[in-house]
PDB file of N, CA and C in Angstrom:
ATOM      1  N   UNK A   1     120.008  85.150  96.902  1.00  0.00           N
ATOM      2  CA  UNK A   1     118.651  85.078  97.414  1.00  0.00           C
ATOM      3  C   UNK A   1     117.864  84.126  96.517  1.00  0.00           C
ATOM      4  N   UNK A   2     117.218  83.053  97.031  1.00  0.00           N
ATOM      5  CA  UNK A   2     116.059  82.373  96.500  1.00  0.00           C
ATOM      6  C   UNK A   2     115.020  82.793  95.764  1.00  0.00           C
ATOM      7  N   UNK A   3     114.578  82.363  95.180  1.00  0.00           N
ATOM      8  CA  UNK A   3     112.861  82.376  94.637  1.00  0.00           C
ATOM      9  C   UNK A   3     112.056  82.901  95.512  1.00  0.00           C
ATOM     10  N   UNK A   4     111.706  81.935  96.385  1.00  0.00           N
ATOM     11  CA  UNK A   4     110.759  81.804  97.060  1.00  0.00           C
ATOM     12  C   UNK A   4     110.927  82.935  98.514  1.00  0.00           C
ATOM     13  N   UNK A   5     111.849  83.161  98.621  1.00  0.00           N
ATOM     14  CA  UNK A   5     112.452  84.364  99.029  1.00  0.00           C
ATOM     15  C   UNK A   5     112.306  85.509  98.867  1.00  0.00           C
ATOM     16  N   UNK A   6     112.992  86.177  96.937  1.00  0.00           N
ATOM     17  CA  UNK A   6     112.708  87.151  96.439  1.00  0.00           C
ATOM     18  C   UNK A   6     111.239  87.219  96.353  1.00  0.00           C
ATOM     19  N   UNK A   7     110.425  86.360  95.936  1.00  0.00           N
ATOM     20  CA  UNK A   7     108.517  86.723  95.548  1.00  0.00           C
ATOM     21  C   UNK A   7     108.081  86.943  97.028  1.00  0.00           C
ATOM     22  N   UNK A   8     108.632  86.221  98.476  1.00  0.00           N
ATOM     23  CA  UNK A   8     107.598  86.781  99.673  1.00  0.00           C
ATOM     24  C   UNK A   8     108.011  88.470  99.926  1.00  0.00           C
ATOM     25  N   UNK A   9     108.976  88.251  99.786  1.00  0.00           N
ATOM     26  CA  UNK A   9     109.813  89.903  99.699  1.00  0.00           C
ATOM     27  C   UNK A   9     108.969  90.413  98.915  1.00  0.00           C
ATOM     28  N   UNK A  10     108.524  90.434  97.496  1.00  0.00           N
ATOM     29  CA  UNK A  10     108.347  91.192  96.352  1.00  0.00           C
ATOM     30  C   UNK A  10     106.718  91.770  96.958  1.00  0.00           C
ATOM     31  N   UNK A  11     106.190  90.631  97.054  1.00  0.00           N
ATOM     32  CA  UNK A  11     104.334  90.577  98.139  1.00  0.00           C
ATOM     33  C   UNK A  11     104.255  91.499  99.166  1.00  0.00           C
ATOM     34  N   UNK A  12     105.210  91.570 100.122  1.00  0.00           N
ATOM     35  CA  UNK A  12     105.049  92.270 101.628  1.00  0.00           C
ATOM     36  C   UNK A  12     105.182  93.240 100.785  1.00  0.00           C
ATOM     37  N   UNK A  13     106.824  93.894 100.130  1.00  0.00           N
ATOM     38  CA  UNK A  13     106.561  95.351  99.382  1.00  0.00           C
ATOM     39  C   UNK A  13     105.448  96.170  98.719  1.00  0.00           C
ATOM     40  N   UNK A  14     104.942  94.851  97.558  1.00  0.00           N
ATOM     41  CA  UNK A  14     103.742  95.740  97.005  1.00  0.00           C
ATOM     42  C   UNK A  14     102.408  95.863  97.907  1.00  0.00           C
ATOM     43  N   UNK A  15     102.185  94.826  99.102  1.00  0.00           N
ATOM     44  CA  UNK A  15     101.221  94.978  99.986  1.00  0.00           C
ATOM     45  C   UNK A  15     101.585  96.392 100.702  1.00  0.00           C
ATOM     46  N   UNK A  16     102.492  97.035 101.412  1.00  0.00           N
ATOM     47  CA  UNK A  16     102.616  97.552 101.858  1.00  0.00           C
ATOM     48  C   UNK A  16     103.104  99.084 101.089  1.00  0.00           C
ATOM     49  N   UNK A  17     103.291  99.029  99.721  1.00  0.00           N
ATOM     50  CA  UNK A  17     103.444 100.692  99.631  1.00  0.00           C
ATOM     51  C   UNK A  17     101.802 100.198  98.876  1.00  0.00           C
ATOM     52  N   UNK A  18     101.017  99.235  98.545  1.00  0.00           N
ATOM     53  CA  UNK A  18      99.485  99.759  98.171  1.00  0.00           C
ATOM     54  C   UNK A  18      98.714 100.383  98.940  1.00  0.00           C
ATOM     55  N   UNK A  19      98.700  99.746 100.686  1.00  0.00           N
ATOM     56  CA  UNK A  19      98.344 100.129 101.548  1.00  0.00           C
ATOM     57  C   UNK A  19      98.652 101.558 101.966  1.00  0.00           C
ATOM     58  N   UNK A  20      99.879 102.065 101.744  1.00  0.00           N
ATOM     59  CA  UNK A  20     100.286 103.378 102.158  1.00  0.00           C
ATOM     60  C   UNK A  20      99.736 104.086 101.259  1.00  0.00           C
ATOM     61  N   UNK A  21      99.699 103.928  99.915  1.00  0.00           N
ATOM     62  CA  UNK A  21      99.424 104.550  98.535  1.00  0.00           C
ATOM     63  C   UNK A  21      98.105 104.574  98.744  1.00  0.00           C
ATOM     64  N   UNK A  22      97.085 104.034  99.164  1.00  0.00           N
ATOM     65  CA  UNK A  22      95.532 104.157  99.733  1.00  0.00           C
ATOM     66  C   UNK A  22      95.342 105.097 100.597  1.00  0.00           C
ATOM     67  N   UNK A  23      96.216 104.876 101.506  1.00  0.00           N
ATOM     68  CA  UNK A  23      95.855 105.650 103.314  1.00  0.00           C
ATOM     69  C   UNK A  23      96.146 107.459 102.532  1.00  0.00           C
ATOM     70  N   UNK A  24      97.521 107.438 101.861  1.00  0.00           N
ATOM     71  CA  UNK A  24      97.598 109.142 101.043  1.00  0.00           C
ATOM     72  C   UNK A  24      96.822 109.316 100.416  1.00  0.00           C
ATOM     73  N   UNK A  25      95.914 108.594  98.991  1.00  0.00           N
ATOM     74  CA  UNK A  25      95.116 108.725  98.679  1.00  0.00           C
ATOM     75  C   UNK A  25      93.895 109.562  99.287  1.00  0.00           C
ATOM     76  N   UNK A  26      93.218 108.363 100.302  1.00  0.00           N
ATOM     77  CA  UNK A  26      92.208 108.864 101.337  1.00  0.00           C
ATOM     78  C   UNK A  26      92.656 110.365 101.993  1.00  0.00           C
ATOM     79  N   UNK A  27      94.033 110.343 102.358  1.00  0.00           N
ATOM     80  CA  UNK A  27      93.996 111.802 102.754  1.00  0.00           C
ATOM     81  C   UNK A  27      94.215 112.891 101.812  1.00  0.00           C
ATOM     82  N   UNK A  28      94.714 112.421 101.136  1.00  0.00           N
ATOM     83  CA  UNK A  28      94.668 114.096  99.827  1.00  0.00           C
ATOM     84  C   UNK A  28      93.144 113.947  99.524  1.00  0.00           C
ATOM     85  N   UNK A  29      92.170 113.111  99.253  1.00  0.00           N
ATOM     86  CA  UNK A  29      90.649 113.690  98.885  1.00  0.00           C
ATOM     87  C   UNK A  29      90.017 113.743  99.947  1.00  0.00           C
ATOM     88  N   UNK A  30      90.010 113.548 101.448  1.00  0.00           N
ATOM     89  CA  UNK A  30      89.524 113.954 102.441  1.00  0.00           C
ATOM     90  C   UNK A  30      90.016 115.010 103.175  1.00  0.00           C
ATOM     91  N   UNK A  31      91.525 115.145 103.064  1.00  0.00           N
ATOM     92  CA  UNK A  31      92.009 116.095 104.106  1.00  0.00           C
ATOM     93  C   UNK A  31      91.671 117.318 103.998  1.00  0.00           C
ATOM     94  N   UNK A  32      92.392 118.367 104.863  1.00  0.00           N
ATOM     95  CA  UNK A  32      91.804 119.387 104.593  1.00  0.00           C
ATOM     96  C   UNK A  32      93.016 120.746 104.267  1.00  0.00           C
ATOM     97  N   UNK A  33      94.155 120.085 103.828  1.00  0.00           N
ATOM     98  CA  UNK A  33      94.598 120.592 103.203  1.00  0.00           C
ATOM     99  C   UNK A  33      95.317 120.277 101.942  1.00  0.00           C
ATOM    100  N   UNK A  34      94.753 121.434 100.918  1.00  0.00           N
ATOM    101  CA  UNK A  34      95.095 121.282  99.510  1.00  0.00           C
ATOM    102  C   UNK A  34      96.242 121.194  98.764  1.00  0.00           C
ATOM    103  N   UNK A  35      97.454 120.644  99.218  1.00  0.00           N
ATOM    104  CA  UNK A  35      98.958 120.163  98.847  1.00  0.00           C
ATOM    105  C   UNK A  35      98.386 118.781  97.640  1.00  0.00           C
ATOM    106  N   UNK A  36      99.152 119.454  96.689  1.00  0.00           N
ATOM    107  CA  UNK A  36      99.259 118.341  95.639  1.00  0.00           C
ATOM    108  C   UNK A  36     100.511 117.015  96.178  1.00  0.00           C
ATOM    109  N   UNK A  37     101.073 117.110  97.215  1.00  0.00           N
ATOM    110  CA  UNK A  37     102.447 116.021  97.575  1.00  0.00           C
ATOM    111  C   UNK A  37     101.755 114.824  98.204  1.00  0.00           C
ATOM    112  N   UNK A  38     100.692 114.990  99.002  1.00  0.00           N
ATOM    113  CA  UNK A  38      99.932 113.319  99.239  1.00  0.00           C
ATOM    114  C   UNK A  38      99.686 112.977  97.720  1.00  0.00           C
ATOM    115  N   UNK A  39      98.847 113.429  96.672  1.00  0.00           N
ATOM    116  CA  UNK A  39      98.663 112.706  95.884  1.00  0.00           C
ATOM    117  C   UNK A  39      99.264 112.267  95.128  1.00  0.00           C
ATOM    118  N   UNK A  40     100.363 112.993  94.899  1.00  0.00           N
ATOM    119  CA  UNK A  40     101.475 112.620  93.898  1.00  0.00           C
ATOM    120  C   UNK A  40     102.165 111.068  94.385  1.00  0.00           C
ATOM    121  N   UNK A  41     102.747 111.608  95.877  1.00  0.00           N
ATOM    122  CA  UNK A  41     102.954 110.257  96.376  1.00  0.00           C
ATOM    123  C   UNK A  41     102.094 109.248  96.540  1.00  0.00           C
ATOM    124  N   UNK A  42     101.063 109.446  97.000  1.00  0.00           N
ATOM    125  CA  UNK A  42      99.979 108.311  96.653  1.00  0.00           C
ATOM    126  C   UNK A  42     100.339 107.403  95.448  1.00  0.00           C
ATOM    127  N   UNK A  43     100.196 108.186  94.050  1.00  0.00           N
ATOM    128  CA  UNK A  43      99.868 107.608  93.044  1.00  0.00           C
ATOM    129  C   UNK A  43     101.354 106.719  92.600  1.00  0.00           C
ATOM    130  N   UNK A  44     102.669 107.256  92.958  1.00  0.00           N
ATOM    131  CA  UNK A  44     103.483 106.726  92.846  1.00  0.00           C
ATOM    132  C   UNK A  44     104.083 105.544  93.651  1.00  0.00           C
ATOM    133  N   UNK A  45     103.063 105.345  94.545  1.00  0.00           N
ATOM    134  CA  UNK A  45     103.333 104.397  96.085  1.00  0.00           C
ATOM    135  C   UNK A  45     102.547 103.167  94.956  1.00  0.00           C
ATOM    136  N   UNK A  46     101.376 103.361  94.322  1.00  0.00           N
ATOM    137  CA  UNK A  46     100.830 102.536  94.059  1.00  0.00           C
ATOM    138  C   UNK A  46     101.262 101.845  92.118  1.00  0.00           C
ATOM    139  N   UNK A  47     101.424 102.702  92.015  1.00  0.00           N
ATOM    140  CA  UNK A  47     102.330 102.433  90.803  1.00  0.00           C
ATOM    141  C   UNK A  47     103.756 101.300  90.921  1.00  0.00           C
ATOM    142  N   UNK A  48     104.217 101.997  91.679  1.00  0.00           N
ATOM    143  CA  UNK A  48     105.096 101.227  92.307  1.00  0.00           C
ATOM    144  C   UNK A  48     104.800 100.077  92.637  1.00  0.00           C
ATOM    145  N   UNK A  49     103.718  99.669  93.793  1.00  0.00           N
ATOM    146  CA  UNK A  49     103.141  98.531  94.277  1.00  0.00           C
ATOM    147  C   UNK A  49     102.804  97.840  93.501  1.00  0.00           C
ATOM    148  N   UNK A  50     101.982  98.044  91.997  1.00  0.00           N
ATOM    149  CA  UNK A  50     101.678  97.517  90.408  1.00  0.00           C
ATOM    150  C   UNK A  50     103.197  96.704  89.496  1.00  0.00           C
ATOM    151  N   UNK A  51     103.838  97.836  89.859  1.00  0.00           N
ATOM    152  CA  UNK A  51     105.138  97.245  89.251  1.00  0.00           C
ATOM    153  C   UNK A  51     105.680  95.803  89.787  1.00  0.00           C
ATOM    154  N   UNK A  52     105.841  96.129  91.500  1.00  0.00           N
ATOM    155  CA  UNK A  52     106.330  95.158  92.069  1.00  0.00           C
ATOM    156  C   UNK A  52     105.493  93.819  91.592  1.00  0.00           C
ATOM    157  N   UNK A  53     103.898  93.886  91.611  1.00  0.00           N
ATOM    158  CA  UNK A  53     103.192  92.867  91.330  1.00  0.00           C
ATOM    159  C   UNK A  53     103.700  92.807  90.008  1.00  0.00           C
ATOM    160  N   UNK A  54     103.548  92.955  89.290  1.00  0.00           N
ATOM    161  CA  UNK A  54     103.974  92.500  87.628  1.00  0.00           C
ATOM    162  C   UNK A  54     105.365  91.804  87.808  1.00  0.00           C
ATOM    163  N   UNK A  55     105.947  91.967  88.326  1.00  0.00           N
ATOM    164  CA  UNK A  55     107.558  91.751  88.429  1.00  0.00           C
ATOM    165  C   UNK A  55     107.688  90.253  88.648  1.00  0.00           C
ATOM    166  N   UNK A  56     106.801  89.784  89.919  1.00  0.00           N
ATOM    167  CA  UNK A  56     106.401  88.865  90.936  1.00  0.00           C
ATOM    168  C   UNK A  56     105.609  88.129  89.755  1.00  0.00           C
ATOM    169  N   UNK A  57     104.699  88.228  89.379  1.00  0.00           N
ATOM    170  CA  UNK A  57     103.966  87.535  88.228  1.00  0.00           C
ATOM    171  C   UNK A  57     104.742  87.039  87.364  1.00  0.00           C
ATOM    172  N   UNK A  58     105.826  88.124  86.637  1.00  0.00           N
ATOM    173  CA  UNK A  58     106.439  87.740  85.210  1.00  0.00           C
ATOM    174  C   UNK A  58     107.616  86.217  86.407  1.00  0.00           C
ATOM    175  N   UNK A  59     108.230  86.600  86.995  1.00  0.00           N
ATOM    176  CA  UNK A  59     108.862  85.449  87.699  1.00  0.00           C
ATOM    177  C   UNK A  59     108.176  83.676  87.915  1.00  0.00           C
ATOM    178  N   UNK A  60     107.024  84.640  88.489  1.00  0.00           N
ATOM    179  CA  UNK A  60     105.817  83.010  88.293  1.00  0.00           C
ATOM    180  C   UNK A  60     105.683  82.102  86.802  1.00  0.00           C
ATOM    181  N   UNK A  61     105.051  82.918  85.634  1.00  0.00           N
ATOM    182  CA  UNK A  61     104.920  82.531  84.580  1.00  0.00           C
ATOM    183  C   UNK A  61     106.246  81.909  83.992  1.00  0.00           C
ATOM    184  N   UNK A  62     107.518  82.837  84.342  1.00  0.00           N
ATOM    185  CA  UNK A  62     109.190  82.238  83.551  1.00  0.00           C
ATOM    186  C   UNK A  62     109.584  81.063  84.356  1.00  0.00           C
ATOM    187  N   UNK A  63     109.080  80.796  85.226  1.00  0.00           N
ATOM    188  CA  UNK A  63     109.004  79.564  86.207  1.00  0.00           C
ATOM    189  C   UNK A  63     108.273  78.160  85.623  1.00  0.00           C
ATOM    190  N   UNK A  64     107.352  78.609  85.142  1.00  0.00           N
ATOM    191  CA  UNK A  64     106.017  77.807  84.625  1.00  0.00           C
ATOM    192  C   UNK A  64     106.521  77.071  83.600  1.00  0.00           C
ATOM    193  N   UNK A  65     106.779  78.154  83.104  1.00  0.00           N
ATOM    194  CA  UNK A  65     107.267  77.563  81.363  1.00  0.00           C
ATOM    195  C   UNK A  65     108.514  77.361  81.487  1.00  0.00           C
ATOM    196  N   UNK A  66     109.398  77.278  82.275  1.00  0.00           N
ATOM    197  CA  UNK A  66     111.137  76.600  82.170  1.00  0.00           C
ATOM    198  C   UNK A  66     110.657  75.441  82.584  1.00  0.00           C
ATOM    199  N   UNK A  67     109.526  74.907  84.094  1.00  0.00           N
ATOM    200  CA  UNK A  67     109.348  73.639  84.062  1.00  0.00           C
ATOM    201  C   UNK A  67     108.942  72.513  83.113  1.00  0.00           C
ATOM    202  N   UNK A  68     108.006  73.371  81.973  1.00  0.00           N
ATOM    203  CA  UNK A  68     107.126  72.067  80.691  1.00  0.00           C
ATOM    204  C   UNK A  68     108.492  72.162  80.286  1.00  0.00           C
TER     205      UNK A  68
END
């Protein structure tokens, strides 16, 4: 797999468990029932989504600096 490949891959992932990791969010402090498992997953959807971005970044920067 490519570069440019692996990072659009890496983007859709963390776009999409942030987005999910929001929507659980919103429902564990709105819903109306008191289960600690939306938030947990929430927080780990978005953690996750953080990771992926860092991952995607550190690739950009080791890119940067192999070109100078």
């Amino acid at each position: 797999m490519d570069k440019k490949t692996s990072n659009t891959l890496l983007t859709i992932a963390s776009l999409a468990l942030a987005f999910g990791g929001l929507i659980l969010l919103l429902i564990s402090i709105f819903g109306d029932s008191k289960d600690n498992w939306t938030l947990n997953f929430a927080l780990m959807a978005i953690i996750l989504a953080n990771l992926f971005n860092l991952i995607r970044l550190q690739r950009k920067r080791k890119e940067k600096h192999m070109e100078n």
